[in-house]
N, C-alpha and C. Protein backbone atom coordinates (compact mmCIF):
# COMPACT_ATOMS: atom_id res chain seq x y z
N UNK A 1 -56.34 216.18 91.30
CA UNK A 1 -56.61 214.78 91.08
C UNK A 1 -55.97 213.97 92.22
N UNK A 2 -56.57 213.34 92.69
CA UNK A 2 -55.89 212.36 93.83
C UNK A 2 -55.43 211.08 93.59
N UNK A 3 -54.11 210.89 93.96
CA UNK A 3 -53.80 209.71 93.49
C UNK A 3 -54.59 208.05 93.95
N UNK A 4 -54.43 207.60 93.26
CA UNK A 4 -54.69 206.31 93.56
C UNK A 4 -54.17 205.28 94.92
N UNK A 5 -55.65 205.01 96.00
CA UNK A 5 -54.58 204.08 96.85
C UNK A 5 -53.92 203.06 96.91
N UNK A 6 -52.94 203.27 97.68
CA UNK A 6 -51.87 201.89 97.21
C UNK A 6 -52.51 201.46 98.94
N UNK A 7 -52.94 200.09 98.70
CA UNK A 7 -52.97 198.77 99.64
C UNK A 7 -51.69 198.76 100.10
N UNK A 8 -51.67 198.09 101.57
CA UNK A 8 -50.46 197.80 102.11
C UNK A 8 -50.98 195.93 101.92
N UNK A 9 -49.84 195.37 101.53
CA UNK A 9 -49.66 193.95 101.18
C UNK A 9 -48.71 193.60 102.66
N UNK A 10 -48.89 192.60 102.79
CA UNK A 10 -48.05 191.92 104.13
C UNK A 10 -47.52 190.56 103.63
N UNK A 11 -46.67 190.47 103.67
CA UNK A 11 -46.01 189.00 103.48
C UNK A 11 -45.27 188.22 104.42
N UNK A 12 -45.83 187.32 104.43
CA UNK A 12 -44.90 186.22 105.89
C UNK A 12 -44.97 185.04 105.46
N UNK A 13 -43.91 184.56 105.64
CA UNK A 13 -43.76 183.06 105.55
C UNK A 13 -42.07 182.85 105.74
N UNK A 14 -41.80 181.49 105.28
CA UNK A 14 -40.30 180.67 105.17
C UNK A 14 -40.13 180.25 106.33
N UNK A 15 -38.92 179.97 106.24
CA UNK A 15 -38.66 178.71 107.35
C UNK A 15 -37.17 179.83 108.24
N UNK A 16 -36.53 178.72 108.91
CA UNK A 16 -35.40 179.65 109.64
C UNK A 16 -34.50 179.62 109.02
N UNK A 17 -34.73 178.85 107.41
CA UNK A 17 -33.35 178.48 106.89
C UNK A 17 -33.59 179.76 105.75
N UNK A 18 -32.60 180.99 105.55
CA UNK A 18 -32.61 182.21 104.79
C UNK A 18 -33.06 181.40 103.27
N UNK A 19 -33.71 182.14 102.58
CA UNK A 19 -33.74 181.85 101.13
C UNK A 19 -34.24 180.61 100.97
N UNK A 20 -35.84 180.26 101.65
CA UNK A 20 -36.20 178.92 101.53
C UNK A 20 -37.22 179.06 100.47
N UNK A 21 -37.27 178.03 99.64
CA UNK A 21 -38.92 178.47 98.78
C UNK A 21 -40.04 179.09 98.89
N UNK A 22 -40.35 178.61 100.29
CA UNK A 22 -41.42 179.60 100.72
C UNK A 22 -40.80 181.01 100.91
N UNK A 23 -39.96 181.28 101.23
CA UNK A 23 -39.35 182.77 101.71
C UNK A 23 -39.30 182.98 99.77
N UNK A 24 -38.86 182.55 99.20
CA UNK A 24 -38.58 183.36 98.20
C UNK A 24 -40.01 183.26 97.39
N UNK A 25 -40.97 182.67 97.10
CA UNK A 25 -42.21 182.69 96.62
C UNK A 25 -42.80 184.14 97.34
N UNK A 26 -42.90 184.22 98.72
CA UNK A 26 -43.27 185.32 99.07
C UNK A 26 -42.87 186.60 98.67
N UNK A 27 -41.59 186.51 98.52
CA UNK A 27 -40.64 187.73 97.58
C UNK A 27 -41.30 188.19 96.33
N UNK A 28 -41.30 186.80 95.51
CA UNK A 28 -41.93 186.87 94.24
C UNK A 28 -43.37 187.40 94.03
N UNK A 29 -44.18 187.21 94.84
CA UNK A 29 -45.78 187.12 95.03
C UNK A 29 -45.22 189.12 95.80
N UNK A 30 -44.90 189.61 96.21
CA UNK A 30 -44.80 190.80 96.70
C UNK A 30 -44.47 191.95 95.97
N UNK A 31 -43.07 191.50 94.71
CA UNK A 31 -42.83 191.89 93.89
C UNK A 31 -43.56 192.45 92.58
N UNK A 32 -44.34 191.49 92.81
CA UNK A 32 -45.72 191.60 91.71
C UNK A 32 -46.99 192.54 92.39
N UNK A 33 -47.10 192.49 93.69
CA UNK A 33 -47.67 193.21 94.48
C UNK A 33 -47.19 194.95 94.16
N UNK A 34 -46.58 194.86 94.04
CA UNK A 34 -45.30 196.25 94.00
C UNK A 34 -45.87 197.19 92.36
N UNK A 35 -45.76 195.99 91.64
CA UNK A 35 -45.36 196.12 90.06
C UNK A 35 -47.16 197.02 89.95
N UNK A 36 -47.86 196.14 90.91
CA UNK A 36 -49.50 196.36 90.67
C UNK A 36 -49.61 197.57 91.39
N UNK A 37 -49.29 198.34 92.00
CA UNK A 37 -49.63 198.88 92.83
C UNK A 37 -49.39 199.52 94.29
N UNK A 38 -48.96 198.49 95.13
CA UNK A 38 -49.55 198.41 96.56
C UNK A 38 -48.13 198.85 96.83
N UNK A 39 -47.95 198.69 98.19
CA UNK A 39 -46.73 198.76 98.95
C UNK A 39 -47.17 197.35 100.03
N UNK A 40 -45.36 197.35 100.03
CA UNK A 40 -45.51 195.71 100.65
C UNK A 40 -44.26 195.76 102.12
N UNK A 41 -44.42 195.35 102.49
CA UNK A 41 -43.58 194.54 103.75
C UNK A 41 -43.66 193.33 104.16
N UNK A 42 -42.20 192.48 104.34
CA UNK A 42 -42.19 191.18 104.48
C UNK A 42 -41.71 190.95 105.88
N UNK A 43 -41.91 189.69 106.40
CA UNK A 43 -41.76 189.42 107.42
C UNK A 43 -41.40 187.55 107.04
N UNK A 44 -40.07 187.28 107.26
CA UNK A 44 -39.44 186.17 107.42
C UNK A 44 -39.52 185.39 108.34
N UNK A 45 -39.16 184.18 108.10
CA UNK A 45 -38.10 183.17 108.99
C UNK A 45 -37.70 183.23 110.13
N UNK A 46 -36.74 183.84 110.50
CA UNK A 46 -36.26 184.96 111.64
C UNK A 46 -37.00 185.77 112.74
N UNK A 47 -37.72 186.38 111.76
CA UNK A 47 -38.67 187.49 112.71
C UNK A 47 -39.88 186.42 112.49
N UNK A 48 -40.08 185.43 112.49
CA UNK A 48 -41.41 184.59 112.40
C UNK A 48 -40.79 183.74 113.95
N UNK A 49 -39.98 183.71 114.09
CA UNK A 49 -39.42 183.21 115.35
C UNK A 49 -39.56 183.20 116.63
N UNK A 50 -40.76 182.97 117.08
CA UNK A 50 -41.35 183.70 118.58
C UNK A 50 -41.42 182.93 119.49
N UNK A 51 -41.24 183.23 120.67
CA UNK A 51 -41.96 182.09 121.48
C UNK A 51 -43.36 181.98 121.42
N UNK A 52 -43.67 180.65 121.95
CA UNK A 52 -45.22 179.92 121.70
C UNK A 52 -45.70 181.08 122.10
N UNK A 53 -47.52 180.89 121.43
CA UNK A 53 -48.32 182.40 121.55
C UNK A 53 -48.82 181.45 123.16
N UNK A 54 -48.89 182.60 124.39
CA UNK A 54 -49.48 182.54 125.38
C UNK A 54 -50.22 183.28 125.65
N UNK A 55 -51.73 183.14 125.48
CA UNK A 55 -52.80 184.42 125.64
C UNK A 55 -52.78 185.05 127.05
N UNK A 56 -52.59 184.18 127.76
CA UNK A 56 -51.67 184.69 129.26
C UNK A 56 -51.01 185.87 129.54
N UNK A 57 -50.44 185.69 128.77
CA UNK A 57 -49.24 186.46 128.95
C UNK A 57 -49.18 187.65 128.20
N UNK A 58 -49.08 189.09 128.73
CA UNK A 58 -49.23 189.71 127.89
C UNK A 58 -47.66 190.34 127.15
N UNK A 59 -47.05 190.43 127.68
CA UNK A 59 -45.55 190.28 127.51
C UNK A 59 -45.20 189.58 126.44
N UNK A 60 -44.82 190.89 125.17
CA UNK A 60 -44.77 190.36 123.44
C UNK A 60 -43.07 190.69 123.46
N UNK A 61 -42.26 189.99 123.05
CA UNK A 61 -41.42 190.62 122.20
C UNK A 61 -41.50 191.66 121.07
N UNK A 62 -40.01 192.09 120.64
CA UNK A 62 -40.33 193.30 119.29
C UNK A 62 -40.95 192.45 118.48
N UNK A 63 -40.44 191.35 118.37
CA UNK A 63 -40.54 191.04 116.64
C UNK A 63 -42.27 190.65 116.77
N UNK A 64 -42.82 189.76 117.94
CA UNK A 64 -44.11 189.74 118.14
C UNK A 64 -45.05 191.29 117.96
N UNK A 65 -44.43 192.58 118.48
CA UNK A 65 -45.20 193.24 118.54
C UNK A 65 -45.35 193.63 116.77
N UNK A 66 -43.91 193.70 115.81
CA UNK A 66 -43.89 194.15 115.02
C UNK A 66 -44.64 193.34 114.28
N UNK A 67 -45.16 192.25 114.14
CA UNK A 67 -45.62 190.93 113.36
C UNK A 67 -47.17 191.80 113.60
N UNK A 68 -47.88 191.84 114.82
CA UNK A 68 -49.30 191.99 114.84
C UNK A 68 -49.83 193.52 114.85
N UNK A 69 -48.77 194.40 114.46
CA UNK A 69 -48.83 195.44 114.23
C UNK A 69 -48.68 195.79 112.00
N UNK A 70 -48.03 194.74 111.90
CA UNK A 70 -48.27 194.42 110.53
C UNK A 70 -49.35 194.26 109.87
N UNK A 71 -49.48 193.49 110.76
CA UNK A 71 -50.70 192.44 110.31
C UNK A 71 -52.12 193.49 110.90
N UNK A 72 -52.15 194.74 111.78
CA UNK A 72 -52.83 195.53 111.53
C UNK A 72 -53.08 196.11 110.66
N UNK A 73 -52.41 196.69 110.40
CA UNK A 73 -51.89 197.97 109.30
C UNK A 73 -52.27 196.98 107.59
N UNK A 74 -51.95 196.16 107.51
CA UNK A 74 -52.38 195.13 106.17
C UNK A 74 -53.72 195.43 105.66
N UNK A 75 -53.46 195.60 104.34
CA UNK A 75 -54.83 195.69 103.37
C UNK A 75 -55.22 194.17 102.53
N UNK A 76 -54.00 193.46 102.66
CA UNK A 76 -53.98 192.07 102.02
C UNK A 76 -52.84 191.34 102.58
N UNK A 77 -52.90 189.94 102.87
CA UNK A 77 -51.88 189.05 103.16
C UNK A 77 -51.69 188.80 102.48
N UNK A 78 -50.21 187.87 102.44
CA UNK A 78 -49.88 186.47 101.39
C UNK A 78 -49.03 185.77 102.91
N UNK A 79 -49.53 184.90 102.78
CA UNK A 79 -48.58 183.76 103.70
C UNK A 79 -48.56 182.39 103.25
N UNK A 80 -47.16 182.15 103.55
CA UNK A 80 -46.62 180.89 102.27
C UNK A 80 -46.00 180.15 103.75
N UNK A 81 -46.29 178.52 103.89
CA UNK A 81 -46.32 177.78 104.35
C UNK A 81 -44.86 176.71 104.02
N UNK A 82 -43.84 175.88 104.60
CA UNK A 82 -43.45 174.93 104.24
C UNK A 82 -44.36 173.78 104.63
N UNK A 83 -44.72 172.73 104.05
CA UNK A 83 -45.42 171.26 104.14
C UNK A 83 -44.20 170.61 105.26
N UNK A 84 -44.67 170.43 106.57
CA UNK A 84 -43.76 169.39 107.46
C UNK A 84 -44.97 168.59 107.83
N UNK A 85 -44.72 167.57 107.36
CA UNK A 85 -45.29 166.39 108.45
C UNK A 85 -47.17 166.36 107.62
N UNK A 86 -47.65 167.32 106.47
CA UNK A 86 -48.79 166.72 106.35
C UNK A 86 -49.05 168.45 106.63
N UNK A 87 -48.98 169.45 107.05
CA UNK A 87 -49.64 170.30 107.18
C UNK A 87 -48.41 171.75 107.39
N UNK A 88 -48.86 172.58 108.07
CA UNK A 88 -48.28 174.12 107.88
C UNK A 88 -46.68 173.72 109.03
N UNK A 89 -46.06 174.57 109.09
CA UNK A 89 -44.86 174.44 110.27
C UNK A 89 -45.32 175.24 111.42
N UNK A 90 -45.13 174.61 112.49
CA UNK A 90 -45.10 175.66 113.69
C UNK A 90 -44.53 176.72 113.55
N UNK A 91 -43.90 177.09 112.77
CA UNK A 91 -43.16 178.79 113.37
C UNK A 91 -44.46 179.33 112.41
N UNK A 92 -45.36 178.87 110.92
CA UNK A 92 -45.99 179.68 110.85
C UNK A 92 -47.32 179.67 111.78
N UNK A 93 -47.56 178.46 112.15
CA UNK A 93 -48.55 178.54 112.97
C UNK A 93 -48.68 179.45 114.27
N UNK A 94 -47.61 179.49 115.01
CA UNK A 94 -47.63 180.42 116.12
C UNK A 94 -47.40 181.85 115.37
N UNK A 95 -47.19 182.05 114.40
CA UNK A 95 -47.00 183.35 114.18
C UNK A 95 -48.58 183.82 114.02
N UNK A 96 -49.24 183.04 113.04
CA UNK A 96 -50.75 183.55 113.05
C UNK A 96 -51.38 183.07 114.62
N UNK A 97 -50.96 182.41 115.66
CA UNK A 97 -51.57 182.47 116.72
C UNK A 97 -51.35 184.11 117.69
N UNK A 98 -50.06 184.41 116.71
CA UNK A 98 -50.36 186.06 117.52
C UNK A 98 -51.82 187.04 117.18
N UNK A 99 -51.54 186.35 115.70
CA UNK A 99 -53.12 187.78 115.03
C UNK A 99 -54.43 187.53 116.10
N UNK A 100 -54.30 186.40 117.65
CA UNK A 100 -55.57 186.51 118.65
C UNK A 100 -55.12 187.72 119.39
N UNK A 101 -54.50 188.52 119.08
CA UNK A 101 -53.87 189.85 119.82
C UNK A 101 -54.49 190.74 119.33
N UNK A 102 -55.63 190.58 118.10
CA UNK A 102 -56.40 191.36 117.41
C UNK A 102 -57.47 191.38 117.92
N UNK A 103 -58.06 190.52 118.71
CA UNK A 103 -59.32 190.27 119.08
C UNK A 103 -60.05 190.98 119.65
N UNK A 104 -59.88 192.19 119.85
CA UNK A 104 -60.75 193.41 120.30
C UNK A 104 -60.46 194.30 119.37
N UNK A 105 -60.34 194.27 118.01
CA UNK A 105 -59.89 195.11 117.61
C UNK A 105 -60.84 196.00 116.42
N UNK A 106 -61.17 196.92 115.83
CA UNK A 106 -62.40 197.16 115.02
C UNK A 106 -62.77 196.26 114.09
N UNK A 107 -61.42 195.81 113.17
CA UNK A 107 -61.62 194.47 112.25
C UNK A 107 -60.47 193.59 113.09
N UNK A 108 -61.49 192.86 113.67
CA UNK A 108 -61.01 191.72 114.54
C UNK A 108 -60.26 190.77 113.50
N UNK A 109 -59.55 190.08 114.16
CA UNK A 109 -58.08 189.07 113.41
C UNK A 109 -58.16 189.74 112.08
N UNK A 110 -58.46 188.77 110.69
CA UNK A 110 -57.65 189.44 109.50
C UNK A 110 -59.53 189.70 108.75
N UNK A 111 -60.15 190.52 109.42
CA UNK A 111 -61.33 190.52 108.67
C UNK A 111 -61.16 191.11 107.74
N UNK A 112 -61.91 190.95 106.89
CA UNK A 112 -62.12 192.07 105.45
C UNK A 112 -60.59 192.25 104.95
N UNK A 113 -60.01 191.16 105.18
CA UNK A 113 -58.43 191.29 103.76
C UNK A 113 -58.85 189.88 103.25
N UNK A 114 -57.87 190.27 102.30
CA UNK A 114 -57.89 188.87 101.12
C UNK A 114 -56.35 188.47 101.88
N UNK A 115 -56.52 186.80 101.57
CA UNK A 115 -54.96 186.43 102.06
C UNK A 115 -55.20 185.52 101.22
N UNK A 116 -53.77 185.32 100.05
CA UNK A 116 -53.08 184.71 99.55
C UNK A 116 -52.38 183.75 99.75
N UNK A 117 -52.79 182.33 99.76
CA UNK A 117 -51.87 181.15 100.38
C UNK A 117 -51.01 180.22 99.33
N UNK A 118 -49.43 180.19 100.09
CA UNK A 118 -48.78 179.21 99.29
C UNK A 118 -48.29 178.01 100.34
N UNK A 119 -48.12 177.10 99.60
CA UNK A 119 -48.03 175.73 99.85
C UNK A 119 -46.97 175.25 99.55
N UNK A 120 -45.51 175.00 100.34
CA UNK A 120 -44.10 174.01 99.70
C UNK A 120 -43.97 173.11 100.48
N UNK A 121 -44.12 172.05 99.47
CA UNK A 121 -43.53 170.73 100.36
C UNK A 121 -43.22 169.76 99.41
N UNK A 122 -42.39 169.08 99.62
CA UNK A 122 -41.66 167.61 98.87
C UNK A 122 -43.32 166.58 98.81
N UNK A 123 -43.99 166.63 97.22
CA UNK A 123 -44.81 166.14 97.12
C UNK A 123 -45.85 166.87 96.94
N UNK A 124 -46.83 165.89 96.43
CA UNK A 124 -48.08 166.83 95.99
C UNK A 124 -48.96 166.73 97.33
N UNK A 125 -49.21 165.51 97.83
CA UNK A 125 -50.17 165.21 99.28
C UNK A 125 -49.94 166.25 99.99
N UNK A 126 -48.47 166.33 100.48
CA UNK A 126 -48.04 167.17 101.00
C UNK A 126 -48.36 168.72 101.24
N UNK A 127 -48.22 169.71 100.07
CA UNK A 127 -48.94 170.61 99.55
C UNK A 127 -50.29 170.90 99.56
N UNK A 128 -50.96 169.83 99.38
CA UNK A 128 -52.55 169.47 99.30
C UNK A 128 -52.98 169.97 100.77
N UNK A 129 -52.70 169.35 102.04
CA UNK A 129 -53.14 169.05 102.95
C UNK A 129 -52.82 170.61 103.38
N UNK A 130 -51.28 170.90 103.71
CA UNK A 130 -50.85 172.54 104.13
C UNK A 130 -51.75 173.27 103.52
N UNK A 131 -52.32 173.44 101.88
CA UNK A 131 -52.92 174.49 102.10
C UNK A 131 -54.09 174.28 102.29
N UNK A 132 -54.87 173.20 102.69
CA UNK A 132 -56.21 173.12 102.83
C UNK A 132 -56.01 173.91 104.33
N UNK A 133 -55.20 173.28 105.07
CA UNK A 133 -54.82 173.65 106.66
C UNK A 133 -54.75 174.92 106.48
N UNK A 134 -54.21 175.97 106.20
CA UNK A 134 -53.93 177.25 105.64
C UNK A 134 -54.94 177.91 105.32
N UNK A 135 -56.09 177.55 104.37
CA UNK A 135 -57.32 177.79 104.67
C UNK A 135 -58.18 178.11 105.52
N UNK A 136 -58.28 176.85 106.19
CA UNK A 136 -59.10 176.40 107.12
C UNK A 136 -58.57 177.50 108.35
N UNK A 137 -57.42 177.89 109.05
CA UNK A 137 -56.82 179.10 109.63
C UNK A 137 -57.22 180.15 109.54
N UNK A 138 -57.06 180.68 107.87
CA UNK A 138 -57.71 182.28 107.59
C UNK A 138 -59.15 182.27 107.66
N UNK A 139 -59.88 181.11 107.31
CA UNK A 139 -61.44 181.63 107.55
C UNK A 139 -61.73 181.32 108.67
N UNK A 140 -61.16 180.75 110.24
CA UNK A 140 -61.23 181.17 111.50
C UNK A 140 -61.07 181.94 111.98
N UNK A 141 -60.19 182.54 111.16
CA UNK A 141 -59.11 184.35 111.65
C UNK A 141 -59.75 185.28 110.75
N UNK A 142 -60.92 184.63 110.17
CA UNK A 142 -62.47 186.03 109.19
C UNK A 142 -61.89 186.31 108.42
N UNK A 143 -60.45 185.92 107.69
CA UNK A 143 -60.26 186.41 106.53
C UNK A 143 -60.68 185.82 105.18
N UNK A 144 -60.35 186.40 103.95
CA UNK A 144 -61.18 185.47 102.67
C UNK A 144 -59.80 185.32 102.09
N UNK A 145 -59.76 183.66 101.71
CA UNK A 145 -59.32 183.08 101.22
C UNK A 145 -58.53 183.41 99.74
N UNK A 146 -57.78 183.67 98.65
CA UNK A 146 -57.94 184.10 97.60
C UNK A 146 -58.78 182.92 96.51
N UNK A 147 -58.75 183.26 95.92
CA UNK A 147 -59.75 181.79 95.11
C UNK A 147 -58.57 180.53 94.65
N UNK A 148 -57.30 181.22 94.52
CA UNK A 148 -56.46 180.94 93.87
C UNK A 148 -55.56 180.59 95.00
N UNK A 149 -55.25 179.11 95.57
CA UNK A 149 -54.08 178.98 96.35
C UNK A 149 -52.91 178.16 95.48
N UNK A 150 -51.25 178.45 95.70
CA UNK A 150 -50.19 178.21 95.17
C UNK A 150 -49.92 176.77 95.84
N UNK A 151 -49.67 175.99 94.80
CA UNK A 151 -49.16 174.62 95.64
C UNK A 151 -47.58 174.57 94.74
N UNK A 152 -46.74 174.31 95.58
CA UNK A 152 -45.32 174.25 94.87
C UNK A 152 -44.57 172.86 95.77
N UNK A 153 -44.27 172.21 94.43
CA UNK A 153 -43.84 170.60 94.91
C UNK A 153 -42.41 170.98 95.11
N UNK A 154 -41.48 170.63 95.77
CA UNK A 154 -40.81 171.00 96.02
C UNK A 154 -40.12 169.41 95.56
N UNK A 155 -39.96 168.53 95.02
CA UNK A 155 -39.52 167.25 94.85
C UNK A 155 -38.36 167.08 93.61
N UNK A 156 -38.53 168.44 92.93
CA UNK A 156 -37.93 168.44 91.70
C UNK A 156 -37.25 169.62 91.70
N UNK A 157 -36.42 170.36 90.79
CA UNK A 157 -35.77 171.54 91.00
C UNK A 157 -36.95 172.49 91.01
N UNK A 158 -36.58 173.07 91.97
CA UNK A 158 -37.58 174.37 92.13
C UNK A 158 -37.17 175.94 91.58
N UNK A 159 -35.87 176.23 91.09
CA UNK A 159 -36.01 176.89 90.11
C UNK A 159 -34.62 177.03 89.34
N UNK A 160 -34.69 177.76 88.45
CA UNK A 160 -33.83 177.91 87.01
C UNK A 160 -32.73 178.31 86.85
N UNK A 161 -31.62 178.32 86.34
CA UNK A 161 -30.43 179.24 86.58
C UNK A 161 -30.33 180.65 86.45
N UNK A 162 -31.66 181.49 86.11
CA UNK A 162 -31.98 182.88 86.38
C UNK A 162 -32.88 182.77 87.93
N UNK A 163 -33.03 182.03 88.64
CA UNK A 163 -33.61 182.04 89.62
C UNK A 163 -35.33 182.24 90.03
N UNK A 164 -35.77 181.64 88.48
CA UNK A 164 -36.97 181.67 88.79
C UNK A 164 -37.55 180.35 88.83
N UNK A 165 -38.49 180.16 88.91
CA UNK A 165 -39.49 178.87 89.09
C UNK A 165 -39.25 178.18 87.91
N UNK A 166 -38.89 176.73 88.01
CA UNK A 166 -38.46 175.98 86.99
C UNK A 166 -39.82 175.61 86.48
N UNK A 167 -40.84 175.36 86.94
CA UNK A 167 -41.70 175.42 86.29
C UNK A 167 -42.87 176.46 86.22
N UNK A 168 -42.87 176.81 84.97
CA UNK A 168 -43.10 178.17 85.07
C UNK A 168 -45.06 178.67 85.26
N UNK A 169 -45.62 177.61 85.12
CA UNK A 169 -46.85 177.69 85.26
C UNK A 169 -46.96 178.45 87.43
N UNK A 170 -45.96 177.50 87.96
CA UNK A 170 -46.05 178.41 89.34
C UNK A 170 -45.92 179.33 89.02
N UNK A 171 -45.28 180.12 88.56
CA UNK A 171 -44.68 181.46 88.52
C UNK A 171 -46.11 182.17 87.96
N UNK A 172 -46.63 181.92 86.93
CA UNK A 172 -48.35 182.79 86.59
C UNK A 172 -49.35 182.31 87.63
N UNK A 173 -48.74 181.23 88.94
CA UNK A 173 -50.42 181.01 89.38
C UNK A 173 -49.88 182.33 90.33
N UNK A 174 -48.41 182.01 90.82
CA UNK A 174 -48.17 183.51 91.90
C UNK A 174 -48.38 184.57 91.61
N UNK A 175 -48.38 184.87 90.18
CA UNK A 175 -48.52 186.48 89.97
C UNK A 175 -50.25 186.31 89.72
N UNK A 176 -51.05 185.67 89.50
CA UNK A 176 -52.38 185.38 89.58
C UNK A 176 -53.20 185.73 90.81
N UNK A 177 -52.03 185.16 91.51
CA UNK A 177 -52.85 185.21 92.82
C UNK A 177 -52.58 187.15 93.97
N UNK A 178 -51.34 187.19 93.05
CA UNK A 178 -50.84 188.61 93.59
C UNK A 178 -51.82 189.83 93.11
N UNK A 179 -52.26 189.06 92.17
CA UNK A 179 -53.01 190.46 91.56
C UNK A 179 -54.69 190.03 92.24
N UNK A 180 -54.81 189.02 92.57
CA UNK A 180 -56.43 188.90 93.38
C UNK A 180 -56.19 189.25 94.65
N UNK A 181 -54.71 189.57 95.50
CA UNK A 181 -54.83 190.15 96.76
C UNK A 181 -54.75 191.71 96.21
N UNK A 182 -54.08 192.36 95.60
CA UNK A 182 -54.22 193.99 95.36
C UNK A 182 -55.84 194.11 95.06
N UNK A 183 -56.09 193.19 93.81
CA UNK A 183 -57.47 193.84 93.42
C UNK A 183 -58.16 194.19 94.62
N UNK A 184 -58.51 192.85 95.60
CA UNK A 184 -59.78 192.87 96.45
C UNK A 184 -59.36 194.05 97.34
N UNK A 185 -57.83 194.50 97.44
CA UNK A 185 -57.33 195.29 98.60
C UNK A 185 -57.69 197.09 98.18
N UNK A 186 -57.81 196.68 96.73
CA UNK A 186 -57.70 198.12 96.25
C UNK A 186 -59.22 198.47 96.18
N UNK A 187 -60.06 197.31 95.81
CA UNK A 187 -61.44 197.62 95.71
C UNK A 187 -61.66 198.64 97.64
N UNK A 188 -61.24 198.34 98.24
CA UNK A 188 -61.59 198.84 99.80
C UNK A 188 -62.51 198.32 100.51
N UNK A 189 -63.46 196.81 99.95
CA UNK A 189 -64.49 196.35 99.93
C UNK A 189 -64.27 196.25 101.73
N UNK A 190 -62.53 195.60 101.89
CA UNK A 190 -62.12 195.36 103.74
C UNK A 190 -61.98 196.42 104.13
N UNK A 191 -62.21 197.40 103.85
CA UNK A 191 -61.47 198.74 104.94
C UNK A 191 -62.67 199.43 105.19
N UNK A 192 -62.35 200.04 106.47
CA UNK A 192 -63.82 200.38 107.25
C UNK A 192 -63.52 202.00 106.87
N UNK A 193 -64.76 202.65 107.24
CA UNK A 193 -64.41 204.13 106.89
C UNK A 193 -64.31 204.98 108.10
């Protein structure tokens, strides 16, 4: 009997500051990834830290090479956004400006995965706009959207003295949405043969 495949899940997001909402939503949303199935690897804050993408240039750092070598190997994303200014942050933006390092590649940028988007920012507008922006990114970069994107207001306590989501309806849209990146990842509908 052969076992069942486990999807590789990819997770990226947060900010440079350790343990930011978005960094820990991604945790959460991975965890559940885990519980379902898949195997996961995250990619932070830190290692989201690159210099600007220069298509120029072919000269990657590790953490660049390790980011679009991830993001190969991925059967499903989740990438979680902080809200600055009305839309996504530059460190995540240049990080998905590496996945144009895919562009010759059999499934060019993030084709045929499901990616999972979350949204933190002080306010609802806020949220609104990042993940429309966030969107609008993955279906340039050919990936599908999940149906289900996370908006998390960040204006109020964001979570509990067990450390989960103070309000707990986030917490079922994340595991909602964790289980529509395994499903579509496990169906194989993205993976070429």
């Amino acid at each position: 009997m052969t076992e069942p495949y486990q999807p590789l899940i990819v997770g990226m997001g947060g900010t440079t500051r350790p343990q930011s909402t978005s960094e820990i939503a991604v945790r959460k949303v991975l965890g559940e990834a885990e519980r379902l199935g898949a195997r996961t690897r995250i990619i932070t804050g830190p290692e989201l830290d690159l210099p600007n993408y220069a298509p120029e240039n072919p000269v990657r750092t590790e953490n660049a090479v390790r980011l679009v070598d991830a993001v190969r190997q991925a059967d499903g994303l989740i990438i979680a956004s902080p809200g600055y200014h009305g839309s996504l942050s530059g460190l995540i933006k240049n990080a998905l400006d590496y996945v144009e390092d895919m562009n010759k590649d059999e499934r060019v940028y993030l084709e045929g995965r499901a990616v999972g988007l979350i949204a933190c920012a002080y306010g609802w507008q806020a949220t609104g706009t990042t993940l429309v922006a966030l969107r609008s990114i993955v279906h340039a970069l050919r990936g599908w959207p999940t149906p289900l994107g996370v908006a998390i207001n960040t204006a109020g306590a964001s979570f509990d003295e067990n450390g989960d989501f103070a309000d707990s309806a986030v917490g079922k849209q994340l595991m909602l949405m964790a289980g529509q990146v395994v499903d579509f990842a496990k169906s194989g509908i993205g993976r070429r043969s």
